[in-house]
Protein backbone atom coordinates (compact mmCIF):
# COMPACT_ATOMS: atom_id res chain seq x y z
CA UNK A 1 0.00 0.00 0.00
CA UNK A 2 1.56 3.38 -0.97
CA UNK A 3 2.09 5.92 1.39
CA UNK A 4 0.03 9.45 1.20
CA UNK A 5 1.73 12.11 -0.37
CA UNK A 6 2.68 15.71 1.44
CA UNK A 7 4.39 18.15 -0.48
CA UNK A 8 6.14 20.65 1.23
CA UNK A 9 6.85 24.49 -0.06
CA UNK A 10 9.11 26.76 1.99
CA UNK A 11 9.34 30.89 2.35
CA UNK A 12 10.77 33.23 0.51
CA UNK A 13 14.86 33.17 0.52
CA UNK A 14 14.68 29.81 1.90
CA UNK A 15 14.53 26.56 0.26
CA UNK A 16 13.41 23.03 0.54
CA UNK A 17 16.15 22.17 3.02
CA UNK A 18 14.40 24.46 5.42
CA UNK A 19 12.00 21.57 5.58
CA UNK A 20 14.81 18.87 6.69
CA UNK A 21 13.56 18.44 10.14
CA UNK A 22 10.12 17.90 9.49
CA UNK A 23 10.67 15.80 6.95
CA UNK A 24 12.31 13.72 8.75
CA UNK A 25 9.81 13.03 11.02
CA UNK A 26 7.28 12.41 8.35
CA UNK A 27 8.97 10.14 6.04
CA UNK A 28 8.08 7.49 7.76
CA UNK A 29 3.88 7.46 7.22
CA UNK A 30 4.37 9.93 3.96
CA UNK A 31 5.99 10.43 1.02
CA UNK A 32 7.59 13.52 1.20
CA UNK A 33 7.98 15.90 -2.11
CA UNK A 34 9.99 19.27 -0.84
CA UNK A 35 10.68 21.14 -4.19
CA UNK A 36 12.17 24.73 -4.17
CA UNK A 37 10.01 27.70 -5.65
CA UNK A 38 10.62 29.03 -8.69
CA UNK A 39 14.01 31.69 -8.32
CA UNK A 40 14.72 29.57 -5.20
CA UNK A 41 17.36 27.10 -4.10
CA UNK A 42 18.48 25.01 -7.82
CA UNK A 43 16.16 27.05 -9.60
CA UNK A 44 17.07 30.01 -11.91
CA UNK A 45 16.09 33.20 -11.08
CA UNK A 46 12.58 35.27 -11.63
CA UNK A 47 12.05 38.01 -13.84
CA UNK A 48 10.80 41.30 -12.76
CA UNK A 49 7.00 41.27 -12.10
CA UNK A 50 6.55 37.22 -11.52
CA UNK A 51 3.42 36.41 -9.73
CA UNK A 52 1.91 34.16 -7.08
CA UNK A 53 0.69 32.49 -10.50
CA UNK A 54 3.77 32.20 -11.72
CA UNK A 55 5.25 30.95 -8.76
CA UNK A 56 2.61 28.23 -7.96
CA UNK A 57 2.88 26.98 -12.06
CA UNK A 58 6.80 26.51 -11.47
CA UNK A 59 5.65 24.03 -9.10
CA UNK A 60 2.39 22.01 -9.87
CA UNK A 61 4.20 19.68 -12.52
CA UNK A 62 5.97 17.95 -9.14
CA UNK A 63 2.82 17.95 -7.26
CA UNK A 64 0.73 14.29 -7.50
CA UNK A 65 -2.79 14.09 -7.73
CA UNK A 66 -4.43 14.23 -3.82
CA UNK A 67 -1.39 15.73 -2.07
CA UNK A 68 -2.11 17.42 1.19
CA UNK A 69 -0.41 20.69 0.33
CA UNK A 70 1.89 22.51 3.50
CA UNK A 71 3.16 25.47 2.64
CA UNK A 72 4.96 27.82 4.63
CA UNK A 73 5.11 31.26 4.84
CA UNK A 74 4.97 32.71 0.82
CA UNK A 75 4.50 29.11 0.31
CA UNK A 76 1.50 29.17 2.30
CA UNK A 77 0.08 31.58 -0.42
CA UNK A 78 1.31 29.46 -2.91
CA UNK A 79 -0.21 26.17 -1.68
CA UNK A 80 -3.44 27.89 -1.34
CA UNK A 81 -3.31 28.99 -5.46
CA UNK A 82 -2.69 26.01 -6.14
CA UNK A 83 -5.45 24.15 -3.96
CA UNK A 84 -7.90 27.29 -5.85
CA UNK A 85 -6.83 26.62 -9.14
CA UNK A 86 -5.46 23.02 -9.06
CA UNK A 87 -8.41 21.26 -6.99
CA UNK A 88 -7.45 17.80 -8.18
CA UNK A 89 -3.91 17.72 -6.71
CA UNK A 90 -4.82 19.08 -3.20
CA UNK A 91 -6.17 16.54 -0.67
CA UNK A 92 -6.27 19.10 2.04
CA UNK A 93 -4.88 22.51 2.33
CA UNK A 94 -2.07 23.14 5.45
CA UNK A 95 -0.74 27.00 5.63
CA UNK A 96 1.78 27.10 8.27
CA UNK A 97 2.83 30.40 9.47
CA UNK A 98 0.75 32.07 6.58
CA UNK A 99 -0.08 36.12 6.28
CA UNK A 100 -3.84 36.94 5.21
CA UNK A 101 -5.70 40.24 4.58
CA UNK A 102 -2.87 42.45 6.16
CA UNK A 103 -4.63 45.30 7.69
CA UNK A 104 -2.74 48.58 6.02
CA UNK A 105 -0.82 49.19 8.94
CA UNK A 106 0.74 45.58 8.51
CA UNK A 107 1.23 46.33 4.92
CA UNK A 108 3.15 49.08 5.48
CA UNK A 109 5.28 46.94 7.88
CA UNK A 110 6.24 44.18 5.29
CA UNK A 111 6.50 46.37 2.48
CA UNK A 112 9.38 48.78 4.64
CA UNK A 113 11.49 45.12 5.21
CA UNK A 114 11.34 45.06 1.16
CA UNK A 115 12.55 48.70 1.30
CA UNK A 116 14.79 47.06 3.67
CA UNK A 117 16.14 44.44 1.64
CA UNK A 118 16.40 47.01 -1.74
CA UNK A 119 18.69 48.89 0.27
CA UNK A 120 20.80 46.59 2.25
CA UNK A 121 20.20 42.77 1.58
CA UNK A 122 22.71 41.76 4.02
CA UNK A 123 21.24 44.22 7.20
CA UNK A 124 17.50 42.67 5.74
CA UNK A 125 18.81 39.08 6.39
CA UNK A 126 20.32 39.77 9.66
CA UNK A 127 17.10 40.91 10.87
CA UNK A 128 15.43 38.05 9.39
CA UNK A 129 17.62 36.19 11.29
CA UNK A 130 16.61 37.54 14.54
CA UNK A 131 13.11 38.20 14.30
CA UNK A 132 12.52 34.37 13.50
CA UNK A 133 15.05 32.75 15.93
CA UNK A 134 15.82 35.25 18.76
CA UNK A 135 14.81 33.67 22.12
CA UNK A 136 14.42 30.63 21.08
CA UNK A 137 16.38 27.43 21.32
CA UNK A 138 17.37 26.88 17.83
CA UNK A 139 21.36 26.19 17.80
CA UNK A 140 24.04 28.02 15.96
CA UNK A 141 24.46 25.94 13.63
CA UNK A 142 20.80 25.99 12.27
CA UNK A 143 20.84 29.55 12.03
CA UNK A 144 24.08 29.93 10.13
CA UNK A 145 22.45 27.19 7.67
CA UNK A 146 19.36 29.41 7.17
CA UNK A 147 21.79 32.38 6.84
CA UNK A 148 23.39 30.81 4.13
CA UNK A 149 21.00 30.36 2.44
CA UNK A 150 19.30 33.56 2.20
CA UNK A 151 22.49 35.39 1.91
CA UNK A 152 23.28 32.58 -1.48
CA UNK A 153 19.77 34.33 -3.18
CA UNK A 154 20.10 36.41 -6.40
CA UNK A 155 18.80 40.01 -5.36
CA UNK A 156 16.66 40.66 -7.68
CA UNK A 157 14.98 37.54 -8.17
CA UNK A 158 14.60 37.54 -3.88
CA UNK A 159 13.25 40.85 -4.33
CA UNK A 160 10.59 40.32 -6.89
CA UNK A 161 9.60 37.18 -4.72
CA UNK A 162 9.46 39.17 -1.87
CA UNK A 163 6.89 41.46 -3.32
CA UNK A 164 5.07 39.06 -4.33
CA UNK A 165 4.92 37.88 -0.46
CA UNK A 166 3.89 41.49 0.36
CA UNK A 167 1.28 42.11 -1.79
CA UNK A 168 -0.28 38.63 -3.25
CA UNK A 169 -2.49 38.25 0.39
CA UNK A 170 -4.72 41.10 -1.01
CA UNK A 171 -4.60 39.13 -4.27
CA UNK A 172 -5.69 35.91 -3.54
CA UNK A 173 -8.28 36.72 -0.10
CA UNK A 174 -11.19 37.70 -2.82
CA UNK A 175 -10.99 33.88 -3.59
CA UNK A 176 -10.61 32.36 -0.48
CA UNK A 177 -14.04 31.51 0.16
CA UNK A 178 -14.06 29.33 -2.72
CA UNK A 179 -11.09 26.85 -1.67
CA UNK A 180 -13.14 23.47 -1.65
CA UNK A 181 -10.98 21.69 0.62
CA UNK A 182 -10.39 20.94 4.30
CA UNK A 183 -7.61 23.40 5.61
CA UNK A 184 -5.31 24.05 8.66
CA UNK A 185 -3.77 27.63 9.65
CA UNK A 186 -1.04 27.15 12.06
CA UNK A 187 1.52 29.52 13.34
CA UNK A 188 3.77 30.26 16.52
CA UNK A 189 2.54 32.40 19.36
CA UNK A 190 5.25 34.70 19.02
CA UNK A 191 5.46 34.96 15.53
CA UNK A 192 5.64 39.02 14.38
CA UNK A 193 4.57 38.95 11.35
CA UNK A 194 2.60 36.00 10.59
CA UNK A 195 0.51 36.43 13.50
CA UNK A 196 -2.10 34.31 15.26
CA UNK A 197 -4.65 37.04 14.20
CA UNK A 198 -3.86 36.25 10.86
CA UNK A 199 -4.26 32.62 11.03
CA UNK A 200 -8.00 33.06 12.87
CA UNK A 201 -8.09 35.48 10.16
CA UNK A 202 -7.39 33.16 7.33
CA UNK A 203 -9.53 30.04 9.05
CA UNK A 204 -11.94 32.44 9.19
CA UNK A 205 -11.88 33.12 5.17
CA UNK A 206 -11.83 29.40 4.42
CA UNK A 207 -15.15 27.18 4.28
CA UNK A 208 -13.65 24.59 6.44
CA UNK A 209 -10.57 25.78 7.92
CA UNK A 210 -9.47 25.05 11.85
CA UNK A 211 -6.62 27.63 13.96
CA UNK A 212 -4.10 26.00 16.00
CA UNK A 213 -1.67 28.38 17.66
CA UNK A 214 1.80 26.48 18.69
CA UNK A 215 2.74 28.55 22.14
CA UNK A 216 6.00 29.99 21.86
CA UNK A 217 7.47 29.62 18.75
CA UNK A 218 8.01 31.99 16.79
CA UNK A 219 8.03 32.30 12.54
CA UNK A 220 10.42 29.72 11.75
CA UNK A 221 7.78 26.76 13.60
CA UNK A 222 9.10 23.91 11.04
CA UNK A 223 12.59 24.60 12.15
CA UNK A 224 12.19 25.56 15.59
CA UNK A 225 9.30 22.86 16.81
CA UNK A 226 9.22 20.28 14.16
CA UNK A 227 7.76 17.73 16.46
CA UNK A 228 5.12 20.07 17.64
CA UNK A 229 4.26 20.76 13.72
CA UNK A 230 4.27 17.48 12.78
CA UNK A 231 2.17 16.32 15.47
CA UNK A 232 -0.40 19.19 14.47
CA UNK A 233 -0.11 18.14 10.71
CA UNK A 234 -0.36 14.26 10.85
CA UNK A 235 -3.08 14.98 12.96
CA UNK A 236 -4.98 16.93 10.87
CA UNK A 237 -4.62 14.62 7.77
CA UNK A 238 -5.32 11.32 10.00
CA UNK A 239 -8.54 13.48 11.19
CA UNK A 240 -9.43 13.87 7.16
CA UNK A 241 -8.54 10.50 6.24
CA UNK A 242 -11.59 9.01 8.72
CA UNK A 243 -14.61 11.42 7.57
């Protein structure tokens, strides 16, 4: 008997080996698919004015038929395009750490970390760095990984993917209502910028859509509580699998 499929789609900067934890934990009841976004990781970079479209059809060719789609983060947004426009190939719908409907004073906040980023990449990823891990009991040696591999992104292509992180929410939450598929929103207590507002916010917007608030963690939950993540996914999907 072959094992359910989860694909995995990470944040923007990262890539899929910001999913090596979880995975790891999962590949023992799932088969785990973890590609990188388009202009992410092995992939080439993104032209000027790519869209959540764009980045969701540079990965639905690797996703199978009745996958229970986790995304995190911008890959939250992109998991949930897909499961809109791709209803076939999403089981259920899993947006982990996910912005929705920013109010305009936390547009404003994302859209001055892309100012950020335009004008110092390296002073952008440092405070990436330490708004998702500070406090928390992530090691060293994690963090320099997920250094790395922001600081390896092409600029520009980071920067059009960022913008489409900062402005694709408003995009996409016309359509929400309309996502046929059983959904989780989960998110860290702590977490900034994808806040527990947003994630009532977003199971709110869903037709069938359930909240679950991982106390503190922060943005990074995959990384810095994969057993409390995984234990809220597999969860979820065993709950779907028996209705």
């Amino acid at each position: 008997m072959s094992k359910p499929t989860v694909v995995l789609l990470h944040g923007v900067g990262l890539d899929h080996t910001m999913w090596e934890p979880a995975a790891a934990l999962l590949a023992a009841r799932f088969t785990v698919i973890a590609p990188d976004l388009p202009g992410h990781g092995t992939r080439p970079p993104v032209s000027d004015g790519v869209t959540l479209a764009d980045l969701a059809d540079g990965v639905v060719g690797e996703i199978p038929a009745g996958s229970h789609l986790v995304g995190f983060s911008l890959g939250a947004l992109v998991a949930q395009h897909v499961a809109l426009h791709h209803r076939e190939l999403a089981a259920t719908l899993t947006s982990v750490s996910s912005v929705c409907e920013r109010t305009a004073e936390e547009r404003e906040s994302v859209l001055d970390r892309l100012r950020t980023a335009e004008a110092d990449f390296t002073a952008s990823a440092a405070a990436s760095l330490k708004r998702w891990y500070a406090g928390t009991g992530v090691g060293p040696d994690q963090v320099a990984r997920t250094q790395a591999t922001l600081l390896a992104n092409d600029l520009r292509s980071f920067l059009n993917c960022y913008r489409v992180f900062a402005t694709a929410d408003a995009d996409i939450a016309p359509d929400l209502a309309t996502i046929a598929v059983r959904a989780l929103a989960v998110t860290g207590e702590n977490d900034p910028g994808s806040t527990p507002e947003m994630t009532h916010r977003l199971a709110a917007a869903l037709p069938d859509c359930r909240a679950e608030v991982i106390p503190q963690a922060r943005h990074m939950l995959p990384v810095e509580r994969p057993e409390a993540f995984v234990g809220s996914l597999t969860t979820f999907i065993g709950e779907c699998a028996h209705v």
